[in-house]
PDB file of N, CA and C in Angstrom:
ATOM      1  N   UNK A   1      18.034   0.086   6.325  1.00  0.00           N
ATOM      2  CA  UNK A   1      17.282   0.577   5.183  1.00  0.00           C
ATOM      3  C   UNK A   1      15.790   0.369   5.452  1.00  0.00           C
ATOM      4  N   UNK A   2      15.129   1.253   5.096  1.00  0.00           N
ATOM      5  CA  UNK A   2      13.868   1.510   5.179  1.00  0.00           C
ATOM      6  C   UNK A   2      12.631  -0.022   4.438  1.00  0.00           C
ATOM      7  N   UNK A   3      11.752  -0.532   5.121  1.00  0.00           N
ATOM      8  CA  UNK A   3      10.985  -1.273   4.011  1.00  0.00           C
ATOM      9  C   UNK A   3       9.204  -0.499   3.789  1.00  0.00           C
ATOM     10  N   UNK A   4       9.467  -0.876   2.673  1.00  0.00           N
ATOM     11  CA  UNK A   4       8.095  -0.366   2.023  1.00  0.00           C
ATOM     12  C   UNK A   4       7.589  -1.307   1.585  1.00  0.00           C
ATOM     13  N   UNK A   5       6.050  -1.315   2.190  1.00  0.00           N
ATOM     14  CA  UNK A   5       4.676  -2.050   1.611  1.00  0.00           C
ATOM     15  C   UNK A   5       3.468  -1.576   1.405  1.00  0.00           C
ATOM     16  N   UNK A   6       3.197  -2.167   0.427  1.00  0.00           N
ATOM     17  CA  UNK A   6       1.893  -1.470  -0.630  1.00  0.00           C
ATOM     18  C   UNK A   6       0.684  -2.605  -0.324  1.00  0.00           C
ATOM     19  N   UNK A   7      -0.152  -1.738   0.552  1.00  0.00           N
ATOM     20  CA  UNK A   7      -1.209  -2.780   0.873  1.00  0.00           C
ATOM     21  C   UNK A   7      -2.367  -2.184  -0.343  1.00  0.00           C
ATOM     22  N   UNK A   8      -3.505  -3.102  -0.530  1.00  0.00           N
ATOM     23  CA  UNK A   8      -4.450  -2.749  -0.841  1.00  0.00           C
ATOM     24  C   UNK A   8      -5.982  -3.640  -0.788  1.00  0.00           C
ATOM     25  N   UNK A   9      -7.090  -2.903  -0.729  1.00  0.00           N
ATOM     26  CA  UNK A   9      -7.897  -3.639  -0.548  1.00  0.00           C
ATOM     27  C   UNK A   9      -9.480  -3.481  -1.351  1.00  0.00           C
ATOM     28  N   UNK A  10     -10.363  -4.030  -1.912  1.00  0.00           N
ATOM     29  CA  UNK A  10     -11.643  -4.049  -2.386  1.00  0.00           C
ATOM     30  C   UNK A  10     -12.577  -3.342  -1.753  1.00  0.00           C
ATOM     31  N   UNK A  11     -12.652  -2.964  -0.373  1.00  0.00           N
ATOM     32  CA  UNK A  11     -13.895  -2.075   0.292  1.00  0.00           C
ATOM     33  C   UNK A  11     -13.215  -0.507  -0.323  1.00  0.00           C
ATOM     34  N   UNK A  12     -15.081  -0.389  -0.339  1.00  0.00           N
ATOM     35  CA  UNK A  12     -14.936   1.689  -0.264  1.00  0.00           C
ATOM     36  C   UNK A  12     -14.644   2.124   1.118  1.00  0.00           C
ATOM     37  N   UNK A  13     -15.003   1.451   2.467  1.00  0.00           N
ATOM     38  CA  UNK A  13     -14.775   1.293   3.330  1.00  0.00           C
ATOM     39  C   UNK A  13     -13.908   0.579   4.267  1.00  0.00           C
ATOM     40  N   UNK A  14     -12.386   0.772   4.047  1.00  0.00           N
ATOM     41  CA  UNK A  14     -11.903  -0.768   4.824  1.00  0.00           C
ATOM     42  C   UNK A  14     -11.623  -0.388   6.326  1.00  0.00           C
ATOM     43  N   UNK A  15     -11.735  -1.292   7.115  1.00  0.00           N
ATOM     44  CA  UNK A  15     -11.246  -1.595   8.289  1.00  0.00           C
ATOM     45  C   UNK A  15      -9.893  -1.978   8.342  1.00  0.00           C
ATOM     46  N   UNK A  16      -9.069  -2.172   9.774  1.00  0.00           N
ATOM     47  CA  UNK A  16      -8.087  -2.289   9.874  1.00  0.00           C
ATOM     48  C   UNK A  16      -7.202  -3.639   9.091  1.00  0.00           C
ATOM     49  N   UNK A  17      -8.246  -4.719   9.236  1.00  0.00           N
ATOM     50  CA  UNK A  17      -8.048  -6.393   8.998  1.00  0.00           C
ATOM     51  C   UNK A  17      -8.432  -6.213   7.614  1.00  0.00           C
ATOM     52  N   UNK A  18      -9.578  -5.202   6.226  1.00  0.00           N
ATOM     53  CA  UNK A  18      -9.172  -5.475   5.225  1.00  0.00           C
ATOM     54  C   UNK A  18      -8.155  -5.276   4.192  1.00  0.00           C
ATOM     55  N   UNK A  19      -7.234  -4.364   5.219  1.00  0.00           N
ATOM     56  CA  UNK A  19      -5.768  -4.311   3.900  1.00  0.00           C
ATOM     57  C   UNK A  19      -5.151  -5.692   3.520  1.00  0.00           C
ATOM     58  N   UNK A  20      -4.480  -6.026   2.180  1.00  0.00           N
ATOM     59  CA  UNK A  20      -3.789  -7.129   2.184  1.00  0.00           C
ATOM     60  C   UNK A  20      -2.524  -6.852   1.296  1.00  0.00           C
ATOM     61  N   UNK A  21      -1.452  -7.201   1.530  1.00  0.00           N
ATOM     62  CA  UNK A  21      -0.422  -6.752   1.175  1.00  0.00           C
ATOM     63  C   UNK A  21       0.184  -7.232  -0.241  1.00  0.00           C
ATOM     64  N   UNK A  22       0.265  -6.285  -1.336  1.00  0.00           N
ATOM     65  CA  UNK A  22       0.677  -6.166  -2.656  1.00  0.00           C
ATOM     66  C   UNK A  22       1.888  -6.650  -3.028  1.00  0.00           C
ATOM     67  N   UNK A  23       2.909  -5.588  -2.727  1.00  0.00           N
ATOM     68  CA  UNK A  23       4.713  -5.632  -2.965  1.00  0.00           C
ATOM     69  C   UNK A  23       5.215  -4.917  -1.335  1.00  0.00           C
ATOM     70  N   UNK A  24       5.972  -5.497  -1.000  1.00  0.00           N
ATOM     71  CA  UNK A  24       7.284  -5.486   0.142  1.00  0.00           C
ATOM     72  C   UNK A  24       8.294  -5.337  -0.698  1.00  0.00           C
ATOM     73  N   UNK A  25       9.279  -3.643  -0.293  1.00  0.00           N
ATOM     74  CA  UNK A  25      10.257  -3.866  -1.125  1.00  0.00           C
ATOM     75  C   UNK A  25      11.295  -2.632  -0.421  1.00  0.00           C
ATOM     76  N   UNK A  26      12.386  -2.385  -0.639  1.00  0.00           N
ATOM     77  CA  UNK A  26      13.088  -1.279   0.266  1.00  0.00           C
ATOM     78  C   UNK A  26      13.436  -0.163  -1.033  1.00  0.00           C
ATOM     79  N   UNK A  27      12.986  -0.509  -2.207  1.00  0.00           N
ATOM     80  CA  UNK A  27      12.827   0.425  -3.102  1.00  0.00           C
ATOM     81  C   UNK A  27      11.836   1.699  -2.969  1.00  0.00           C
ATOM     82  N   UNK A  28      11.807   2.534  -2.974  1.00  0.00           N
ATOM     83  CA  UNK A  28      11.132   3.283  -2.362  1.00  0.00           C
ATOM     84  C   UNK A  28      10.113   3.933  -3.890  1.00  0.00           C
ATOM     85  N   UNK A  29      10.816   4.210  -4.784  1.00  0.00           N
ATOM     86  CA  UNK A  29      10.674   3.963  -6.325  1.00  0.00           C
ATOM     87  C   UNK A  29       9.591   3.401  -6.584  1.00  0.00           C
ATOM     88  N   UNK A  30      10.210   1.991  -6.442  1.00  0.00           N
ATOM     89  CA  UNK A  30       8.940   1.314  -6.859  1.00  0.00           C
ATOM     90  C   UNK A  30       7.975   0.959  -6.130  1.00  0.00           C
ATOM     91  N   UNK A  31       7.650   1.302  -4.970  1.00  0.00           N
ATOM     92  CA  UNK A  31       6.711   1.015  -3.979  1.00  0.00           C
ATOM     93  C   UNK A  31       5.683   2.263  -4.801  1.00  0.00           C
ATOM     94  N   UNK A  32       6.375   3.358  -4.693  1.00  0.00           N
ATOM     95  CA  UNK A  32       5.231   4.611  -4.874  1.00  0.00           C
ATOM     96  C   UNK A  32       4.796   3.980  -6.442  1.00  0.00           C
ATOM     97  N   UNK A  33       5.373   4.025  -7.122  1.00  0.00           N
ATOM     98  CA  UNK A  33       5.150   3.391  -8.773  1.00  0.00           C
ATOM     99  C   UNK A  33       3.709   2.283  -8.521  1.00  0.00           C
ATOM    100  N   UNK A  34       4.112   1.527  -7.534  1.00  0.00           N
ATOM    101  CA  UNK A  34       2.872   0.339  -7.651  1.00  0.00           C
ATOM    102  C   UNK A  34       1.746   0.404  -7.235  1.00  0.00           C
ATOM    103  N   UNK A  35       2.062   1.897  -5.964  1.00  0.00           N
ATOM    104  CA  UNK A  35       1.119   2.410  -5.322  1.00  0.00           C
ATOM    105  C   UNK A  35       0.160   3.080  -5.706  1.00  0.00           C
ATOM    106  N   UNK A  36       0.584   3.952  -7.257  1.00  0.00           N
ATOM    107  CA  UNK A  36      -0.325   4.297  -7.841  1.00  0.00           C
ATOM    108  C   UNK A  36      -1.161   3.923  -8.725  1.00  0.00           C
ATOM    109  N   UNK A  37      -0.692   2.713  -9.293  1.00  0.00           N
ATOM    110  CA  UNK A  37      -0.671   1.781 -10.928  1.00  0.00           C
ATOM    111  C   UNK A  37      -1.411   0.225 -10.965  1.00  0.00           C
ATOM    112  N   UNK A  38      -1.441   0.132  -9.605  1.00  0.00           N
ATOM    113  CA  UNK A  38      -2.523  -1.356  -8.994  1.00  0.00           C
ATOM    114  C   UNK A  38      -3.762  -1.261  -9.503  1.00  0.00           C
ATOM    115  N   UNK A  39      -4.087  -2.313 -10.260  1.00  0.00           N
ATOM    116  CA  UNK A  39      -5.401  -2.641 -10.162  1.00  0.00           C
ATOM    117  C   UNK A  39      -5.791  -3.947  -9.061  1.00  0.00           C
ATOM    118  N   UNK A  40      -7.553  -3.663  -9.989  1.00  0.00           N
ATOM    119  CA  UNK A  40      -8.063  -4.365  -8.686  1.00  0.00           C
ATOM    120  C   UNK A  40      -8.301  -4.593  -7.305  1.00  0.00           C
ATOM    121  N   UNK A  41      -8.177  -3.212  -7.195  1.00  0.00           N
ATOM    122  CA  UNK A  41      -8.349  -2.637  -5.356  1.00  0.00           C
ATOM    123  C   UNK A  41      -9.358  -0.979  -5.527  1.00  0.00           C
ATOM    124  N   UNK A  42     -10.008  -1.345  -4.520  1.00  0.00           N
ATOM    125  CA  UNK A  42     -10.729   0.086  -4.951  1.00  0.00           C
ATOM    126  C   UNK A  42      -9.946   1.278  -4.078  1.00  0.00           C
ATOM    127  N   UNK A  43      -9.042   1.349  -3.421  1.00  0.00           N
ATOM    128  CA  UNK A  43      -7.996   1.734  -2.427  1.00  0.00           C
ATOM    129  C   UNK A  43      -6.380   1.252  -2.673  1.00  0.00           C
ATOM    130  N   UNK A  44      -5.376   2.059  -2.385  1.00  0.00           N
ATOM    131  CA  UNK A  44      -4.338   1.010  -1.826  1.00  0.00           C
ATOM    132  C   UNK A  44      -3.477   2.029  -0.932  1.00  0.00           C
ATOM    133  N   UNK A  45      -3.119   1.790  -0.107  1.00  0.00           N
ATOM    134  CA  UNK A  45      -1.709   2.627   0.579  1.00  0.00           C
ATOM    135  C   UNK A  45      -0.815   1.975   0.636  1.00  0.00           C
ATOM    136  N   UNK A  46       0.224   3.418   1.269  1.00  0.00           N
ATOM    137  CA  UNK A  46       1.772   2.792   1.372  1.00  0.00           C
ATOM    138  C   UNK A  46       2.523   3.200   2.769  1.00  0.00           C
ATOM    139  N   UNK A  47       3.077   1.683   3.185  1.00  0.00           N
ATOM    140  CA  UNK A  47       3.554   2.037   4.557  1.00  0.00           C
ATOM    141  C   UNK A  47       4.572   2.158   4.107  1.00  0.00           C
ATOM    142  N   UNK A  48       5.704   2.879   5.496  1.00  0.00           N
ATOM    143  CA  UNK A  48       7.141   2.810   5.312  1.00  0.00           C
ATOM    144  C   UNK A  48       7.900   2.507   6.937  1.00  0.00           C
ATOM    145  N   UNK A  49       8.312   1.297   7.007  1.00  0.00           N
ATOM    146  CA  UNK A  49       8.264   0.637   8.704  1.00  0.00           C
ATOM    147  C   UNK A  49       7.206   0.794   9.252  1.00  0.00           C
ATOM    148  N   UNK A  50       6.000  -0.192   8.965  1.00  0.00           N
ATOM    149  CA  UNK A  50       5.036  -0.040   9.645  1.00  0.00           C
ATOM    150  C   UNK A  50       3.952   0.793   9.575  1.00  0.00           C
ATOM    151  N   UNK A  51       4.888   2.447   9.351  1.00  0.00           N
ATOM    152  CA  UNK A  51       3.782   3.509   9.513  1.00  0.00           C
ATOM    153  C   UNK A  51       3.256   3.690   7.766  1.00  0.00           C
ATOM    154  N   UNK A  52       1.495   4.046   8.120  1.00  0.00           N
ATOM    155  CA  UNK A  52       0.971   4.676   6.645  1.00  0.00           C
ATOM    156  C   UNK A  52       1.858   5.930   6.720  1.00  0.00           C
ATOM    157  N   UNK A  53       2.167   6.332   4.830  1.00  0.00           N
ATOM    158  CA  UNK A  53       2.820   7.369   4.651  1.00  0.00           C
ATOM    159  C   UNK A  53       1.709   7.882   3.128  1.00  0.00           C
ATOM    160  N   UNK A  54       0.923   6.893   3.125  1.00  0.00           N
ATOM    161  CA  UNK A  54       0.203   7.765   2.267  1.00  0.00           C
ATOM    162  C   UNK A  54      -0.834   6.649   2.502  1.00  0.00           C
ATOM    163  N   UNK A  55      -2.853   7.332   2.978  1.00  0.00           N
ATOM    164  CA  UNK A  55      -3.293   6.463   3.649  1.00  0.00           C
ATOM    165  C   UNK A  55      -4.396   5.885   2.485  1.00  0.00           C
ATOM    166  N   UNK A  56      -4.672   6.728   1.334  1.00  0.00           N
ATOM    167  CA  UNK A  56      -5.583   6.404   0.431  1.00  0.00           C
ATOM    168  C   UNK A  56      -4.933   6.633  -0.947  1.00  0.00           C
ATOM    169  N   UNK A  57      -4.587   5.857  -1.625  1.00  0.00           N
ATOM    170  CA  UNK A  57      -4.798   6.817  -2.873  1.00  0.00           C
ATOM    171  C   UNK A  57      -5.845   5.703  -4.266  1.00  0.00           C
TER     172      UNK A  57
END
């Protein structure tokens, strides 16, 4: 099964080292749900094994 993590980070600009990771979860549901609905990040994406699958939102 697939895992999903929702990084996010404070720069308008981030680099590789400022993502920091939100929720880890194999829900796929609720990854996108948190991905959109986070505060306190001026950014966040969502990996799925590793890879970005959505790189800004």
């Amino acid at each position: 099964m697939a895992m999903y993590q929702v990084e996010g980070t404070v720069r308008s600009r981030p680099g590789p080292d400022d993502w920091v990771p939100i929720l880890t979860t194999e829900d796929p549901v609720e990854a996108t749900r948190v991905v959109h609905e986070c505060e306190g990040t001026f950014w966040r994406r969502l990996t799925e094994d590793g890879k970005v699958v959505l790189p800004r939102v």
